[in-house]
N, C-alpha and C. Protein backbone atom coordinates (compact mmCIF):
# COMPACT_ATOMS: atom_id res chain seq x y z
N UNK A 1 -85.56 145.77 15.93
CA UNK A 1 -84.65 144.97 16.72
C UNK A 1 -85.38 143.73 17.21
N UNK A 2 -84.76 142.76 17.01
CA UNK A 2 -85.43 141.43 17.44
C UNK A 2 -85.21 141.08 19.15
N UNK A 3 -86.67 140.54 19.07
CA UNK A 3 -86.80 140.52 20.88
C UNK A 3 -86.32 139.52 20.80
N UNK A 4 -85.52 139.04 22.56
CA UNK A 4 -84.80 137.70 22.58
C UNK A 4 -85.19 137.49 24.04
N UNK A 5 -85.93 136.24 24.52
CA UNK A 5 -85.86 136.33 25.92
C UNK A 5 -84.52 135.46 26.38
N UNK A 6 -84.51 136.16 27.67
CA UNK A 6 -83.22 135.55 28.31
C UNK A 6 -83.39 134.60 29.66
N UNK A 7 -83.00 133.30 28.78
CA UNK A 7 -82.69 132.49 30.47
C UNK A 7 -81.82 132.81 31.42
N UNK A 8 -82.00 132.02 32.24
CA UNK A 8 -80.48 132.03 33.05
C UNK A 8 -79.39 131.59 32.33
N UNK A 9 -79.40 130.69 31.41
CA UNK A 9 -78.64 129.93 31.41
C UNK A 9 -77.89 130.70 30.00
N UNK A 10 -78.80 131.46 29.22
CA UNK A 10 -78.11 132.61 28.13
C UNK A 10 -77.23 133.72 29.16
N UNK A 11 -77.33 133.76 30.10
CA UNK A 11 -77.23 134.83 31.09
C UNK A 11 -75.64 134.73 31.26
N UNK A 12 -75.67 133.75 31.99
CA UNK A 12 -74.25 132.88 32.45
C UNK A 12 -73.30 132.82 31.08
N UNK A 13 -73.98 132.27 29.89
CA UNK A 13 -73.14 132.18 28.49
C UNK A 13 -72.20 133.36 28.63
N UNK A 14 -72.95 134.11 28.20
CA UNK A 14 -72.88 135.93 27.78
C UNK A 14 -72.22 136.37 29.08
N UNK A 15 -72.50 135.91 30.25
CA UNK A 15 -71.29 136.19 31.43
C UNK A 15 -69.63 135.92 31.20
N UNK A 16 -69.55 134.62 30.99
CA UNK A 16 -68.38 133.85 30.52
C UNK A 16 -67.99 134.52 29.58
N UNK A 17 -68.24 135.09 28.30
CA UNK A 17 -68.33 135.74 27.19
C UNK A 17 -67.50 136.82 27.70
N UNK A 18 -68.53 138.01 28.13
CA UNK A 18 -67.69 138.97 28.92
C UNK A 18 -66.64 138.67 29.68
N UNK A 19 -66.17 137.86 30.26
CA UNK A 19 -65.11 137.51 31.64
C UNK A 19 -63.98 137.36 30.40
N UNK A 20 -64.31 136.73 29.20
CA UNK A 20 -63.32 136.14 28.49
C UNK A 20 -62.66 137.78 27.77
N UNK A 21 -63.94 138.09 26.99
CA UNK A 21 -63.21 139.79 26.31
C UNK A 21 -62.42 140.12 27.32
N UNK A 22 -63.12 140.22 28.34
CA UNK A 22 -62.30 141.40 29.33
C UNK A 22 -60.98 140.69 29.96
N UNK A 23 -60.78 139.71 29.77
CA UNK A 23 -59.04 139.44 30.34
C UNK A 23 -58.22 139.39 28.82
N UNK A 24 -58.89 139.95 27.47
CA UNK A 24 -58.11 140.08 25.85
C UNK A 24 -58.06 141.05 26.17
N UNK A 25 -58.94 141.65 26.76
CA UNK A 25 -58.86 143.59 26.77
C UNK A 25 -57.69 143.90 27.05
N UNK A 26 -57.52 143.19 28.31
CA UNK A 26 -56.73 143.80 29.35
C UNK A 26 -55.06 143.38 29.13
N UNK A 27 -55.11 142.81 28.25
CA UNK A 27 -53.99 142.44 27.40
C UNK A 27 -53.27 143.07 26.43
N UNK A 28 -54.12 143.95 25.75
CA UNK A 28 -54.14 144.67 24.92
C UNK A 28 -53.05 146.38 25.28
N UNK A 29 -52.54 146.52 24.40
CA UNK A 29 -51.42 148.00 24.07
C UNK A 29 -52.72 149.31 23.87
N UNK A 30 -52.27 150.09 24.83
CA UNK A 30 -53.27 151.54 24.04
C UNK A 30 -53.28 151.56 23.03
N UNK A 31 -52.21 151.48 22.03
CA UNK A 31 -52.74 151.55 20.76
C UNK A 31 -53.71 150.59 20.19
N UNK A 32 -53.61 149.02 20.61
CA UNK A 32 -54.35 148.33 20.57
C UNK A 32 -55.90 148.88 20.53
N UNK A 33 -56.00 149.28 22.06
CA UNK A 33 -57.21 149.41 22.16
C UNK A 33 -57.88 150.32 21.82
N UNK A 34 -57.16 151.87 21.63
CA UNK A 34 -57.30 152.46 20.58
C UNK A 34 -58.40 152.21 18.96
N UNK A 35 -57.48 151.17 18.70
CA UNK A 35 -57.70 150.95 17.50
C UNK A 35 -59.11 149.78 17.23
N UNK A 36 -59.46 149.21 18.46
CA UNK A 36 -60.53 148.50 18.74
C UNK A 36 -61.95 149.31 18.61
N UNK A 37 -61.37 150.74 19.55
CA UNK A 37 -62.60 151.39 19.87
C UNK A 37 -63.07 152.40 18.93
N UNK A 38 -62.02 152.59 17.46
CA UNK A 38 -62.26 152.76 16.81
C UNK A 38 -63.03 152.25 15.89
N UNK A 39 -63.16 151.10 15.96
CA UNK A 39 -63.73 150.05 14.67
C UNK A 39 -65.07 149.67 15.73
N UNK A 40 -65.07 149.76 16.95
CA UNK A 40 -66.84 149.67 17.51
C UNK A 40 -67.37 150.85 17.55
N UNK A 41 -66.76 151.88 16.84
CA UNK A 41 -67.69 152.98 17.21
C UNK A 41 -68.51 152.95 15.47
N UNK A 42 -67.09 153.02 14.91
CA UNK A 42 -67.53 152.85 13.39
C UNK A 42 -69.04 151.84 13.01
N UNK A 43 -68.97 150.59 13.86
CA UNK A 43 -69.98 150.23 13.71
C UNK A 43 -71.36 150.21 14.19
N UNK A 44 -71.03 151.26 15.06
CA UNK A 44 -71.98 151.49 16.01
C UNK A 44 -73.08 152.81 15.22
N UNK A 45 -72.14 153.17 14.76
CA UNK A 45 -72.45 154.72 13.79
C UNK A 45 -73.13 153.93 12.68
N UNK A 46 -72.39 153.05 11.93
CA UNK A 46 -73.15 152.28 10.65
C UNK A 46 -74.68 151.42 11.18
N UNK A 47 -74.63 151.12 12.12
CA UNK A 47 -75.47 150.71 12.68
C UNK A 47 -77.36 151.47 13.24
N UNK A 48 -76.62 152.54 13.51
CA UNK A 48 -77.47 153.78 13.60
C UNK A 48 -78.50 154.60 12.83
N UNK A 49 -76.93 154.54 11.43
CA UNK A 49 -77.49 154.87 9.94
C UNK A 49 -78.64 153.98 9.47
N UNK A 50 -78.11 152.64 9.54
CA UNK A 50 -79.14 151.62 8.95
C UNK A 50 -80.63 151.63 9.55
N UNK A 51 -80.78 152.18 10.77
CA UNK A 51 -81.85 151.48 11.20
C UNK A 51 -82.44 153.15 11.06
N UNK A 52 -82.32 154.22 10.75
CA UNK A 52 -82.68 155.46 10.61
C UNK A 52 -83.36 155.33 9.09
N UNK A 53 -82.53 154.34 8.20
CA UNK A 53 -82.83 154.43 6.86
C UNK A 53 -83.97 153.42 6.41
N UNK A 54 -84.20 152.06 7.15
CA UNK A 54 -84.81 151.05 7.16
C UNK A 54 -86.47 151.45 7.30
């Protein structure tokens, strides 16, 4: 995993970032989101695999 240092000012980005998902979230149909947290887990799992195999 690549190290990344963090400014403030990456900090705040990635703040805004979050503030923004989270008022799509919250927009979103259960099934919606459902179907979101399906496809981050999926990659979360593929993600797992890869670095087990690497």
């Amino acid at each position: 995993m690549k190290k990344e240092i963090l400014t403030e000012e990456k900090i705040k980005n990635r703040w805004t970032q979050m503030e923004e998902m989270n008022q799509i979230w919250d927009k979103l149909s259960e099934r919606q989101k459902g179907y979101l947290d399906g496809c981050m887990n999926t990659v979360i799992a593929m993600a797992g695999q890869e670095q087990k195999t690497a």
